[in-house]
Protein backbone atom coordinates (compact mmCIF):
# COMPACT_ATOMS: atom_id res chain seq x y z
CA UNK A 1 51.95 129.23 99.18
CA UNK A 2 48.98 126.97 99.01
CA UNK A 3 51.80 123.49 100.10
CA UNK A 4 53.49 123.67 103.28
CA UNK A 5 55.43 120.85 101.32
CA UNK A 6 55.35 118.31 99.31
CA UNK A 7 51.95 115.61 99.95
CA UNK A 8 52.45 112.01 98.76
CA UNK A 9 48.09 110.40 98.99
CA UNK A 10 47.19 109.43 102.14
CA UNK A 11 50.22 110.74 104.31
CA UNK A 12 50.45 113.16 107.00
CA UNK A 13 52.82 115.03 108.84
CA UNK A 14 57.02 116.10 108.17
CA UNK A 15 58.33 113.04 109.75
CA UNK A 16 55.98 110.40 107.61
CA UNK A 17 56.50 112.31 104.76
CA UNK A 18 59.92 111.47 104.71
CA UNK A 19 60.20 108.11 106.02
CA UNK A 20 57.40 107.58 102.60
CA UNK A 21 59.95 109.73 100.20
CA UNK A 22 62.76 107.68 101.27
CA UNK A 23 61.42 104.54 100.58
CA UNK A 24 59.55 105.07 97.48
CA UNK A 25 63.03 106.23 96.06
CA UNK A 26 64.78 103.36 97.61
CA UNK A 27 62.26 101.11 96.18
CA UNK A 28 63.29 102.14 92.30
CA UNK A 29 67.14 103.23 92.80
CA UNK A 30 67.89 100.24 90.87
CA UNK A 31 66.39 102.01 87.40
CA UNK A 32 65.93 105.42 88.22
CA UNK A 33 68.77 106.62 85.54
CA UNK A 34 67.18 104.54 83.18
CA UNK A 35 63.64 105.93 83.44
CA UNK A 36 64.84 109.71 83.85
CA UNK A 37 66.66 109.08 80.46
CA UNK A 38 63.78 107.17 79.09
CA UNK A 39 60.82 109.51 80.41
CA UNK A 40 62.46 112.43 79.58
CA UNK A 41 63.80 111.91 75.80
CA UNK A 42 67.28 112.14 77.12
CA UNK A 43 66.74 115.82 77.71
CA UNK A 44 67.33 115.41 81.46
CA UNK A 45 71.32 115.45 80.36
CA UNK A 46 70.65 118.53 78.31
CA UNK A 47 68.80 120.70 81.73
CA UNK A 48 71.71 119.50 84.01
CA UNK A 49 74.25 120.75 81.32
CA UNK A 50 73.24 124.20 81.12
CA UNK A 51 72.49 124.34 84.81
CA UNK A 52 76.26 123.68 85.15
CA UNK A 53 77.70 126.20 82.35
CA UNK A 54 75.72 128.74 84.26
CA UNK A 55 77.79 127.90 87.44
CA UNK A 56 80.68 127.77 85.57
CA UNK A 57 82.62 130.68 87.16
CA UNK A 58 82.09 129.09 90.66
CA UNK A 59 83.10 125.75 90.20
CA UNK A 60 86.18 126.75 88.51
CA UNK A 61 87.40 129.15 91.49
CA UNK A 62 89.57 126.76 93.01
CA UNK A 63 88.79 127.90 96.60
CA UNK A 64 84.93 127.42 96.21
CA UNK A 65 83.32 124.60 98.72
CA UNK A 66 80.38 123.23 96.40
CA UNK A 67 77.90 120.84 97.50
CA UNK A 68 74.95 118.95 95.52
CA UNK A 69 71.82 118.43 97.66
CA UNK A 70 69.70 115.89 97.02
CA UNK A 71 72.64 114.49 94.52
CA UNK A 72 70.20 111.14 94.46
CA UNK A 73 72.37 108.32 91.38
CA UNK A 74 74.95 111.66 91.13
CA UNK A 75 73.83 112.83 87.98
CA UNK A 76 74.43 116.23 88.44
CA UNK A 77 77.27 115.78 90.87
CA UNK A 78 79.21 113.88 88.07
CA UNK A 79 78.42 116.69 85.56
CA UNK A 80 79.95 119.31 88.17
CA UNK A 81 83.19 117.88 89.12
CA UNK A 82 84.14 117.48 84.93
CA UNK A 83 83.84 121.61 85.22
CA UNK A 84 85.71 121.73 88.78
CA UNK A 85 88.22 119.27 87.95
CA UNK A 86 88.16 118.66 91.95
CA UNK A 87 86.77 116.53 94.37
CA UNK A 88 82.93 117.98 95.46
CA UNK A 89 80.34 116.86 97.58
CA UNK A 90 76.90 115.66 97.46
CA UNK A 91 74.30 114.89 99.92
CA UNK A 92 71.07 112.65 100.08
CA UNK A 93 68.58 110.98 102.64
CA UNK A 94 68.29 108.11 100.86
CA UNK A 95 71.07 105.35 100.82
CA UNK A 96 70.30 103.05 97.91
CA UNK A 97 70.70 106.28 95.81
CA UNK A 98 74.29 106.79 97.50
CA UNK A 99 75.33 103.75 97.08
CA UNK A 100 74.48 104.12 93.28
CA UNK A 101 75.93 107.63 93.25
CA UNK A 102 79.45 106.14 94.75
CA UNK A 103 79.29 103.70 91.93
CA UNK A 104 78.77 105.77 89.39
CA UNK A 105 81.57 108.45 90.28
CA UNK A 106 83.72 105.29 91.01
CA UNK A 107 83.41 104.05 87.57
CA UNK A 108 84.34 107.06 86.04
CA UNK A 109 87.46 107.61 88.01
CA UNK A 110 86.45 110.94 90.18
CA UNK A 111 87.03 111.78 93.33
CA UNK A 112 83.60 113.68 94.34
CA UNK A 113 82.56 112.08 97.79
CA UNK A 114 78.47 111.58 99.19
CA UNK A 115 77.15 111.09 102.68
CA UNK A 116 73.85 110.41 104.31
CA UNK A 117 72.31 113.73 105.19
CA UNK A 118 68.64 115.05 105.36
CA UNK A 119 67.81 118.18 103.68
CA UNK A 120 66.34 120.06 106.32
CA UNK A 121 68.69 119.19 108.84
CA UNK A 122 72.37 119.45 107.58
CA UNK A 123 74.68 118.72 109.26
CA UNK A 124 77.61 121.43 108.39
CA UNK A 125 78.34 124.73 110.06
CA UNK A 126 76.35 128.20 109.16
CA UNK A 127 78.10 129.73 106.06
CA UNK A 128 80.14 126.71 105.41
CA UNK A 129 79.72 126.76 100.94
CA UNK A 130 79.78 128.98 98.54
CA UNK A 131 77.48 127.35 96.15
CA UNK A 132 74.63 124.48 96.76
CA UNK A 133 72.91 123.10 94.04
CA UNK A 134 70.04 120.41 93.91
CA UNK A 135 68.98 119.01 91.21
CA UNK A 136 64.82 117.41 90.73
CA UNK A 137 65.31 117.07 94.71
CA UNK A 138 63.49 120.09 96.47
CA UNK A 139 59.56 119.38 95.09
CA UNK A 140 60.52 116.69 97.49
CA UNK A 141 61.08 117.97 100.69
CA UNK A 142 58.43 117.38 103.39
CA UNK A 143 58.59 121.48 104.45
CA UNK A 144 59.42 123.71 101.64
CA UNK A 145 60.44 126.84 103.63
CA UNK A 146 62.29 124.64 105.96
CA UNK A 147 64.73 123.72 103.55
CA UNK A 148 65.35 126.68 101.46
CA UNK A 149 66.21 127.94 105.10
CA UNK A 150 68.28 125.56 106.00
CA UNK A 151 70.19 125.95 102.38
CA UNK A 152 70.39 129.57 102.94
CA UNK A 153 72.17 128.89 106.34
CA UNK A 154 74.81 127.00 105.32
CA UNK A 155 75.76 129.04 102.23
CA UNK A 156 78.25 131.86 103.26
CA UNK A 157 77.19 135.42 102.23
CA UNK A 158 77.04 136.02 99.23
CA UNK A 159 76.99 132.16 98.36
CA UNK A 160 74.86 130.69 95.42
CA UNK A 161 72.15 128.39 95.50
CA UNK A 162 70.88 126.22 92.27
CA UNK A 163 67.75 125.35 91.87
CA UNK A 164 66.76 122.79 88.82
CA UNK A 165 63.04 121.91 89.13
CA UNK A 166 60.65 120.67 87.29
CA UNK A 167 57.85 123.41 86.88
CA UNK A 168 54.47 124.18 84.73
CA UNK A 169 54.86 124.76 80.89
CA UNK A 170 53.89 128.45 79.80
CA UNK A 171 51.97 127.40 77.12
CA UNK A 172 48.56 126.39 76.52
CA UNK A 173 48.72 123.89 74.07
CA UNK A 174 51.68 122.41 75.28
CA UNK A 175 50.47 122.64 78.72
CA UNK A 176 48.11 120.19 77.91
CA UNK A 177 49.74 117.80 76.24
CA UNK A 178 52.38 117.87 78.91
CA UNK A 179 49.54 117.18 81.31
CA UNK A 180 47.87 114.42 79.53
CA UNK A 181 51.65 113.16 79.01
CA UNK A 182 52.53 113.11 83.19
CA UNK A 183 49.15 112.39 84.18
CA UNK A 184 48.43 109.41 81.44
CA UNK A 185 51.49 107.84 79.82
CA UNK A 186 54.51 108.70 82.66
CA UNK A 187 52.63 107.04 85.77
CA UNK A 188 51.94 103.59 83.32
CA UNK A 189 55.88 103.45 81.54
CA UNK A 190 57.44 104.81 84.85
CA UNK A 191 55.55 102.48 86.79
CA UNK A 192 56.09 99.49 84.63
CA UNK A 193 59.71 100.00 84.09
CA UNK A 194 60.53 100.24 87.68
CA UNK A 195 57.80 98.13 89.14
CA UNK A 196 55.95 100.79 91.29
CA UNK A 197 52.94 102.41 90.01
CA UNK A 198 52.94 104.63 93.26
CA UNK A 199 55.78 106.18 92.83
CA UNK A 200 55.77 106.83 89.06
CA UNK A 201 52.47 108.32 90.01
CA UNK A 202 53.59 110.25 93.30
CA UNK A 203 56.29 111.82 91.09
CA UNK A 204 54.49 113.66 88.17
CA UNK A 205 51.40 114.86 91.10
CA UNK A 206 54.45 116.45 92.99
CA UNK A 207 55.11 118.49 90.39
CA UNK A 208 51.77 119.36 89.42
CA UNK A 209 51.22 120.98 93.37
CA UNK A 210 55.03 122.26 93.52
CA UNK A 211 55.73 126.19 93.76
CA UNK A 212 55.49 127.43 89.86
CA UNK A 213 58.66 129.87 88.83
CA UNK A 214 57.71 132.79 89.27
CA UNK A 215 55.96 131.50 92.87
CA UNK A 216 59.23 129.89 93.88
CA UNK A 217 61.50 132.90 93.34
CA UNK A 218 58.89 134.64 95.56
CA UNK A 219 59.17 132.00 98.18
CA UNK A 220 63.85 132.31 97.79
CA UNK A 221 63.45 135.95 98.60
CA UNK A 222 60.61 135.39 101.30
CA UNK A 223 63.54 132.91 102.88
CA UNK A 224 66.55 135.24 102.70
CA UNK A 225 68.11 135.19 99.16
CA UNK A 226 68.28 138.06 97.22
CA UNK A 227 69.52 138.14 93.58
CA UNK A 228 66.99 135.79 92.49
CA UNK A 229 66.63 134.89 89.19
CA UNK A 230 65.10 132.18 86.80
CA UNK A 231 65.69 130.66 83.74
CA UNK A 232 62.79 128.13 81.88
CA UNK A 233 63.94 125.14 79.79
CA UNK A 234 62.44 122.88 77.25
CA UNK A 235 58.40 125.30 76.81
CA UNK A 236 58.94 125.97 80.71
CA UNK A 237 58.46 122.22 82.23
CA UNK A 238 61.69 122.68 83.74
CA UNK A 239 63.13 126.33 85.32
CA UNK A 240 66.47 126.64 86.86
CA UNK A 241 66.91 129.57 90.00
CA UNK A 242 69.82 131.04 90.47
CA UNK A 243 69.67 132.80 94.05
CA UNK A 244 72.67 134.47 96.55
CA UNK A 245 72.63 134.26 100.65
């Protein structure tokens, strides 16, 4: 793998990678539902959908512990407790996101529950779930390996993890109009929407240098999960993994 993890210009090292990622999400919290929805045609509601009718038969057992990493505004944590029907939990390193995450499930009337936590250092027991998902979250972490470890860890055997990720378009043509798209247009709406250029441009490079697909189900079974398997979305710019401890 040719990133230890993920590389925001002019940064160096795990710990200032972080302390950068933290901030440049805490600087556009306020509007980052709105520019998802907006950047993405709306199709972001569409990816987290299907990831959650594929984990259907989990979140329905009513004895599974489920967790969201990286739940960020609670997107995908909201969309996950209307299958379960039951309070879940979600997880994220960055607290103006939490706060709008506890809003959010708030003003719909559920019950899910978030807490402070950093990725590669949870802080639950070894084999404490039975399924983990993270949604857009992982492209993010300052040591790849480190935190598909650490997510292996504190599934129990046989546990699921979830993977939805943005990835590279299959393609050609596509590819590079997709390019020209996150390279050209995303950075200048993204960045004038939320009023920071660097991070509407830090977002579209990290998924140019994260692990493609079929490079990221290498690096799940390289870390311990077996059963790995991937699905591609909307011409491959976005691939869900399905993976078991």
């Amino acid at each position: 793998m040719s990133q230890l993890g993920t590389t925001p210009a002019g940064v160096q090292g795990e710990e200032q990678t972080a302390r950068w990622v933290r901030e440049m999400f805490s600087g556009v919290a306020g509007r980052y539902d709105l520019l998802n929805h907006v950047l993405s045609f709306h199709v972001d509601k569409y990816w987290r959908r299907r990831a959650v009718r594929r984990l259907r038969g989990i979140l329905e057992r009513r004895d599974s512990l489920v967790m969201d990493l990286c739940c960020g505004t609670g997107d995908l944590l909201v969309e996950l407790e209307k299958t379960a029907g039951r309070t879940l939990i979600g997880s994220d390193f960055c607290h103006p996101m939490l706060i709008a995450a506890r809003d959010k499930i708030a003003s719909k009337r559920f019950q899910s529950v978030v807490f402070e936590g950093d990725a590669l250092r949870l802080p639950l027991r070894d084999g404490s779930l039975d399924l983990l998902t993270a949604a857009f979250g992982v492209r993010n972490f300052a040591n790849y390996r480190k935190g598909f470890e650490e997510m292996r860890r504190v599934l129990k055997p046989g546990g699921v993890a979830a993977i939805l990720e943005f990835s590279q378009p299959v393609n050609g043509v596509f590819a590079a109009l997709y390019g020209f798209y996150s390279s050209r247009v995303l950075p200048r709406v993204g960045g004038w929407i939320s009023g920071s250029r660097k991070a509407y441009s830090y977002l579209p490079d990290s998924v140019r240098k994260f692990p493609d697909a079929e490079e990221l189900a290498l690096i799940l079974r390289e870390c311990g999960f077996r059963e790995v398997e991937f699905e591609r979305m909307t011409f491959g710019t976005v691939a869900l993994h399905v993976a078991r401890a």
